[in-house]
N, C-alpha and C. Protein backbone atom coordinates (compact mmCIF):
# COMPACT_ATOMS: atom_id res chain seq x y z
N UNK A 1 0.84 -1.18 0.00
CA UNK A 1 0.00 0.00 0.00
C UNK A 1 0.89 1.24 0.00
N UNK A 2 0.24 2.34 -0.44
CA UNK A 2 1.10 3.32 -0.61
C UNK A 2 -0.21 4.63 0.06
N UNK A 3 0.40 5.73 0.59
CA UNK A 3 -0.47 6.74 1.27
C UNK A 3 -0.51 7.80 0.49
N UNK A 4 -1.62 7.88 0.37
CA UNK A 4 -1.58 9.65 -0.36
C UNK A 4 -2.26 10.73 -0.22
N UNK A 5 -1.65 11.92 0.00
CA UNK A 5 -2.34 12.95 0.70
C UNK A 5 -3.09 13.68 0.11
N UNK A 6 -4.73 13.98 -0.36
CA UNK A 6 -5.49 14.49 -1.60
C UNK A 6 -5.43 15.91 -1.29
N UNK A 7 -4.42 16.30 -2.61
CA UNK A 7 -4.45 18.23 -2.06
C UNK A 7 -5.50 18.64 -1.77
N UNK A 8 -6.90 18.69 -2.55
CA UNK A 8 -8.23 19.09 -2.78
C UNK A 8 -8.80 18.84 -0.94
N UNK A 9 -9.18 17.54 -0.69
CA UNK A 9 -9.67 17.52 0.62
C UNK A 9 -8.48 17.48 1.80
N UNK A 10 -7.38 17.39 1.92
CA UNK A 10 -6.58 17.39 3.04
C UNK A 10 -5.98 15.90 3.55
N UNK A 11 -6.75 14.81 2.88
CA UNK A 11 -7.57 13.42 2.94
C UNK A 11 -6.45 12.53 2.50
N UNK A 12 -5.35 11.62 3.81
CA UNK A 12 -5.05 10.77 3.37
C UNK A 12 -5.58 9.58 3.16
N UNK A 13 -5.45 9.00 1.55
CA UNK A 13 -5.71 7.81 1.35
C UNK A 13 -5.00 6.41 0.91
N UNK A 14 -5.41 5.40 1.51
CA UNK A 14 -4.19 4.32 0.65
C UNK A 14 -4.46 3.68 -0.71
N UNK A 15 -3.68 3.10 -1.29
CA UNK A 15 -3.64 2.92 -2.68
C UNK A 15 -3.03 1.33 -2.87
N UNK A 16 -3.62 0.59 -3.01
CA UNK A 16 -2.56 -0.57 -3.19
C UNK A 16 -1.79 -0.74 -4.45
N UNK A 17 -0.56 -0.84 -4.50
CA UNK A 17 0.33 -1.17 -5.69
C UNK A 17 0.84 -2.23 -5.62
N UNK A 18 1.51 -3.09 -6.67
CA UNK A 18 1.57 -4.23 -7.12
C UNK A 18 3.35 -4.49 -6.80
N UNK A 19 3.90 -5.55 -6.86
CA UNK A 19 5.11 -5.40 -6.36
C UNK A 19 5.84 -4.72 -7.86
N UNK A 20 5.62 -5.02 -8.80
CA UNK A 20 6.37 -4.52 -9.77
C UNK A 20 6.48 -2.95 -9.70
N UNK A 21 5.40 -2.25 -9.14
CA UNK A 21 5.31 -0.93 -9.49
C UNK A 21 5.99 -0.38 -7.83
N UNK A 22 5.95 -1.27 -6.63
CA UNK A 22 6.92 -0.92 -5.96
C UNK A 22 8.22 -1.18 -5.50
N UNK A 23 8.40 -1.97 -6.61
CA UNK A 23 10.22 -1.89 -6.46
C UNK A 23 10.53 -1.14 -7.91
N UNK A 24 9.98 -0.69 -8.60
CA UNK A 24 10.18 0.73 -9.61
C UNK A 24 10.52 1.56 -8.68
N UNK A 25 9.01 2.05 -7.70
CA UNK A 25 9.19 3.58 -6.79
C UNK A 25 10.16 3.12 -5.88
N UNK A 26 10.64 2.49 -5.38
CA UNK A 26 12.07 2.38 -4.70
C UNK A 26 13.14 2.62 -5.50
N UNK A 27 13.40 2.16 -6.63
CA UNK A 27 14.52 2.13 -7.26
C UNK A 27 14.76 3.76 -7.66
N UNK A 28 13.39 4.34 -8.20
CA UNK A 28 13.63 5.94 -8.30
C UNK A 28 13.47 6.88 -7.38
N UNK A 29 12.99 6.42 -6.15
CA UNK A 29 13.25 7.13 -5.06
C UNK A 29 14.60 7.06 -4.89
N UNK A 30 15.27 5.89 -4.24
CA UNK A 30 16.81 5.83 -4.55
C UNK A 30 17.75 6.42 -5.19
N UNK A 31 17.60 6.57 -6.55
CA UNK A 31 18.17 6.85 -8.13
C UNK A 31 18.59 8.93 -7.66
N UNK A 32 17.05 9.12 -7.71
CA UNK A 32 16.67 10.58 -7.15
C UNK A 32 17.27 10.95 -5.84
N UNK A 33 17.30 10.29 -5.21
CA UNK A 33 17.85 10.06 -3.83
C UNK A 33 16.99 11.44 -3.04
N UNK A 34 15.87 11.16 -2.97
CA UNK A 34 14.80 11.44 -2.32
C UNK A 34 14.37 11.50 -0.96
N UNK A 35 14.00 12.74 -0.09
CA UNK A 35 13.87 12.15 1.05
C UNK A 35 12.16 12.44 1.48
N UNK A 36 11.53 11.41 3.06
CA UNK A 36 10.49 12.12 3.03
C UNK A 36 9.84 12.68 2.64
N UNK A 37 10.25 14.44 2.73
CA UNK A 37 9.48 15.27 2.58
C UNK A 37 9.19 15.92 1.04
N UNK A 38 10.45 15.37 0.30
CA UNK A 38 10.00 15.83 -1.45
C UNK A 38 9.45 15.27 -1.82
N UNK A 39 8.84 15.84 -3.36
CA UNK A 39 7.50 15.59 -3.90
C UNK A 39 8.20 14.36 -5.18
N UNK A 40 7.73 13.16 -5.40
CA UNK A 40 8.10 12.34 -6.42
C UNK A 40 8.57 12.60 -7.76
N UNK A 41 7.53 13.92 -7.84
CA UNK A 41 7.92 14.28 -9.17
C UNK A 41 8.30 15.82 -9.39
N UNK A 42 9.11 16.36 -9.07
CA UNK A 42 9.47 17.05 -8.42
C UNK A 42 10.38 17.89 -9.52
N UNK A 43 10.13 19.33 -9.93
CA UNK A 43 10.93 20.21 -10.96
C UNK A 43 11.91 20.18 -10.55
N UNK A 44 12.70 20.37 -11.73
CA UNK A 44 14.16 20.55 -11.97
C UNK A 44 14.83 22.10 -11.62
N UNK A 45 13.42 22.96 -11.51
CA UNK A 45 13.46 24.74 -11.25
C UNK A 45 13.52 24.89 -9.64
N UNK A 46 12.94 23.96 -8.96
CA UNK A 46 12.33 24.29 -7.56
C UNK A 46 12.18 23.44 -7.30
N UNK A 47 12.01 23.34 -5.71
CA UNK A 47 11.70 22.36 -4.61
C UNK A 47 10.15 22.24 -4.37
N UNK A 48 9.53 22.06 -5.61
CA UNK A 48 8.20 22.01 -5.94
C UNK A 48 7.66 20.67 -6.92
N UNK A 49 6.39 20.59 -6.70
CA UNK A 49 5.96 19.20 -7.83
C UNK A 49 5.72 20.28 -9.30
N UNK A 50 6.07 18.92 -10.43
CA UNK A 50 6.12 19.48 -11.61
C UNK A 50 4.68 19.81 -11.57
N UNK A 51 4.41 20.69 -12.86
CA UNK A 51 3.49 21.52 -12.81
C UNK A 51 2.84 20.15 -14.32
N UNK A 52 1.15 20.41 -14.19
CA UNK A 52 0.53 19.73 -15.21
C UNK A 52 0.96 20.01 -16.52
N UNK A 53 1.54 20.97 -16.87
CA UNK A 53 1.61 20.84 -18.37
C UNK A 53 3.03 20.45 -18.17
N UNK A 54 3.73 20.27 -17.32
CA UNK A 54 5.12 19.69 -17.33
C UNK A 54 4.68 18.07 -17.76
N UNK A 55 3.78 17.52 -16.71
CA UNK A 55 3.41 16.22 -16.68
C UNK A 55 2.96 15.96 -17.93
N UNK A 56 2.06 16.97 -19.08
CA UNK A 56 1.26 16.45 -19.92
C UNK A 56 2.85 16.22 -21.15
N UNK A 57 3.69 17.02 -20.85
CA UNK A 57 4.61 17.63 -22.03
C UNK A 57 5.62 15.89 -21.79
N UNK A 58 5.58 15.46 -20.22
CA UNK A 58 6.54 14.08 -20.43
C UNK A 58 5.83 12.90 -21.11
N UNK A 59 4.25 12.80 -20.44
CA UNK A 59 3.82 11.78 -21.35
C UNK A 59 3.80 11.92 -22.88
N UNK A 60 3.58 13.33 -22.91
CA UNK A 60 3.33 13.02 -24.47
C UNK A 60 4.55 12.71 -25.64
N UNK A 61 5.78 13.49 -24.88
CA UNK A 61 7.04 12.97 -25.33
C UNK A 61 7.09 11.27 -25.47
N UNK A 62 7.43 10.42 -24.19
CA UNK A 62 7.27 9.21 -24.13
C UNK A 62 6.37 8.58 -25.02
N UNK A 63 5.20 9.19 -25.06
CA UNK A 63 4.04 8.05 -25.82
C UNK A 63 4.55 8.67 -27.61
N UNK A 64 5.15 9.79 -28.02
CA UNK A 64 6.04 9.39 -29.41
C UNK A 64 7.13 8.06 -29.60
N UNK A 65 7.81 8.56 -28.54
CA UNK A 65 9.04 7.86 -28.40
C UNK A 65 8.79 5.86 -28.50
N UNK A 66 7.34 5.57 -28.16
CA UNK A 66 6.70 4.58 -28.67
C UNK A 66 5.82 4.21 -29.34
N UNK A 67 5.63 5.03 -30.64
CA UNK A 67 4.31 5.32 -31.44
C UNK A 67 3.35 5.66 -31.14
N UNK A 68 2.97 5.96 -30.25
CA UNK A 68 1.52 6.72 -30.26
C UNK A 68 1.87 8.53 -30.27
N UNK A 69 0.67 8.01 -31.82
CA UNK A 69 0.73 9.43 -32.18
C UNK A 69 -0.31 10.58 -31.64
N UNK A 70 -1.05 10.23 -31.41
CA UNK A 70 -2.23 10.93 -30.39
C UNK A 70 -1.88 11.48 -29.32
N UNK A 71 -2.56 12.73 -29.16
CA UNK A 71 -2.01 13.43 -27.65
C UNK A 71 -2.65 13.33 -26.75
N UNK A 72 -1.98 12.70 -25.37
CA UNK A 72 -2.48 12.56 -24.55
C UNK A 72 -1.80 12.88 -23.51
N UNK A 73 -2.67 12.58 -21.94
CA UNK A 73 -2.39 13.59 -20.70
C UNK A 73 -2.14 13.01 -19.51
N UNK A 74 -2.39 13.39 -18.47
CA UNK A 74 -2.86 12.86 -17.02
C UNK A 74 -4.61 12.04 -17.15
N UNK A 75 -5.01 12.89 -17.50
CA UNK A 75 -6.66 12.55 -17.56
C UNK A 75 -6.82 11.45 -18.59
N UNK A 76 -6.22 11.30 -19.45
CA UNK A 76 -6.54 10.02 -20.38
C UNK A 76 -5.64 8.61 -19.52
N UNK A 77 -4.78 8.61 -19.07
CA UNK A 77 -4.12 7.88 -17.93
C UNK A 77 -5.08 7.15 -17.16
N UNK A 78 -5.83 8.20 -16.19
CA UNK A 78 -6.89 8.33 -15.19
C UNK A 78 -8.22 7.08 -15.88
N UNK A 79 -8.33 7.91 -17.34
CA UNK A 79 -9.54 7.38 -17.57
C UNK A 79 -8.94 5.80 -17.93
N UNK A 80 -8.17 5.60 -18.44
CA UNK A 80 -7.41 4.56 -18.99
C UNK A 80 -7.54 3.51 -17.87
N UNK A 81 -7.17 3.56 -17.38
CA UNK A 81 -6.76 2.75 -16.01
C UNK A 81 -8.23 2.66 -15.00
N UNK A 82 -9.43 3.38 -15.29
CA UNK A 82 -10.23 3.08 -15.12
C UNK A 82 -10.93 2.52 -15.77
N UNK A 83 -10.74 2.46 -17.02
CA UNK A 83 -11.55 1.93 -17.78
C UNK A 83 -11.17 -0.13 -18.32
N UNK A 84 -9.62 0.15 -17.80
CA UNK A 84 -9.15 -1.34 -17.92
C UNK A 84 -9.20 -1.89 -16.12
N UNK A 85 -9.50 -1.19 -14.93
CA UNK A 85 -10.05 -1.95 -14.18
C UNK A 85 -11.00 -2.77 -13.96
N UNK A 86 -12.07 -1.81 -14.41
CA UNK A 86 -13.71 -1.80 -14.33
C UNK A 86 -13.78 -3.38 -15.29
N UNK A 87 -12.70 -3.16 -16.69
CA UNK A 87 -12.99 -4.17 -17.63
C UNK A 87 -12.45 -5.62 -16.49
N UNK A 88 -12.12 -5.52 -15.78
CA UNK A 88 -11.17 -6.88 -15.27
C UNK A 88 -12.21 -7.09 -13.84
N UNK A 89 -13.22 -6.38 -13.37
CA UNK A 89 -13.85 -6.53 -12.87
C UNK A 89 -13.76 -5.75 -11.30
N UNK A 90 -12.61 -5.20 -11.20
CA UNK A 90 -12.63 -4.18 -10.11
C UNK A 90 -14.22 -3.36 -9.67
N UNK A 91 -14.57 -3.46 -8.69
CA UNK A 91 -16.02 -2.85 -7.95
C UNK A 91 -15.42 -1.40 -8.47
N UNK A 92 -17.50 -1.30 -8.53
CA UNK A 92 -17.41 0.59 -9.27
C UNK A 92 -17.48 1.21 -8.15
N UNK A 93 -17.68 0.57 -7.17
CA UNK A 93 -17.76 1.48 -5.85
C UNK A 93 -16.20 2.00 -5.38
N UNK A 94 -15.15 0.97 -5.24
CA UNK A 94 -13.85 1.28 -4.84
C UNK A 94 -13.52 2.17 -6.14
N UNK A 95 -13.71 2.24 -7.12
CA UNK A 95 -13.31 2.97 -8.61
C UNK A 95 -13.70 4.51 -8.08
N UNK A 96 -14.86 4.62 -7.75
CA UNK A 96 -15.26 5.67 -7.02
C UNK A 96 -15.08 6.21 -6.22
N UNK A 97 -14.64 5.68 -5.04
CA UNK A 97 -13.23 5.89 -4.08
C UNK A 97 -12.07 6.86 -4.47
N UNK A 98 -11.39 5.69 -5.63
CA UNK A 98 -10.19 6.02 -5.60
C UNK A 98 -10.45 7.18 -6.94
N UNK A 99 -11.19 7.65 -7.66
CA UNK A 99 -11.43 8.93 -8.16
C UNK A 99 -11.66 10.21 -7.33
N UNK A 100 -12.01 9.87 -5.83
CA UNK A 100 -13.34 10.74 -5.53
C UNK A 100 -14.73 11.36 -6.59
N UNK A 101 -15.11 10.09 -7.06
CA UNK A 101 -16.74 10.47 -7.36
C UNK A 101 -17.71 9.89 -6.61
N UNK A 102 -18.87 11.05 -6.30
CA UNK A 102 -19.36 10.81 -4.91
C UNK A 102 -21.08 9.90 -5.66
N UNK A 103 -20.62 9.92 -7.61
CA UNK A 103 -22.26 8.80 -7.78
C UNK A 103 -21.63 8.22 -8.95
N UNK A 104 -22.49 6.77 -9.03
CA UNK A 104 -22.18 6.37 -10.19
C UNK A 104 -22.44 6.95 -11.33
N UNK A 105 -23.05 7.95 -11.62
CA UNK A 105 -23.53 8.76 -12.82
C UNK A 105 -21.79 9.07 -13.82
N UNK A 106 -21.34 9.64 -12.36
CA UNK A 106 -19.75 10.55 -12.80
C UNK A 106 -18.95 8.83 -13.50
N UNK A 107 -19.19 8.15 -12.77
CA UNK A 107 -18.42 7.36 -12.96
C UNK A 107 -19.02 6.50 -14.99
N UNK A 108 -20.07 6.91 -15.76
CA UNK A 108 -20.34 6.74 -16.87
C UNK A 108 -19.51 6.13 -17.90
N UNK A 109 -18.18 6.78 -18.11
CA UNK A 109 -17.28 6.55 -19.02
C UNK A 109 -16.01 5.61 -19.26
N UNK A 110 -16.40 4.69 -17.87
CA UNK A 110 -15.80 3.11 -17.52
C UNK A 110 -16.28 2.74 -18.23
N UNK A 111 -17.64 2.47 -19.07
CA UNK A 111 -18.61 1.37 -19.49
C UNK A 111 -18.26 1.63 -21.21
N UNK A 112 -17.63 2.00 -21.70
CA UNK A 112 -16.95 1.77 -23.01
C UNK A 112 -16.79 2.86 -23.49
């Protein structure tokens, strides 16, 4: 499990990750040589988290760098990964959780 603190509500929550994806975040916590209190992803300008269009500008680099030519973001990620949970049978209720959406209405765009 991993903890995370939701800027929006103040609200830590846990997250379960898979061992592959946490001996990655060890290895680049390490790598980065990271402590506590910095942010994972963290500018190269400041002792601050990268800013969203920083984030949108790495994926979209990366997803050339492996053919996909389409631009995409944080939010297609989001939806992505919800949309291949939901397919594998993950509850829409925990999906809803871990979005913060407070009805299944929001949650619509899992279903294809």
């Amino acid at each position: 499990m991993i903890f995370l603190q939701e800027q929006k509500s103040d609200e830590t929550k846990p997250y379960y990750i898979n061992n592959k994806v946490k001996s990655a975040l060890i290895e680049y916590i390490n790598l980065a040589k990271l402590k506590a209190e910095d942010y994972l992803f963290k500018s190269q300008k400041n002792n601050q988290p990268i800013t969203r269009q920083q984030a949108y500008r790495i994926i979209n680099t990366v997803a050339r760098e492996v053919g996909i030519s389409k631009k995409i973001g944080t939010h297609t990620l989001r939806k992505t990964f919800g949309y291949h949970a939901y397919s594998k049978g993950i509850a829409i209720s925990l999906l809803q959780s871990i979005f913060n959406h407070s009805s299944r209405d929001s949650m619509k765009d899992l279903h294809g």
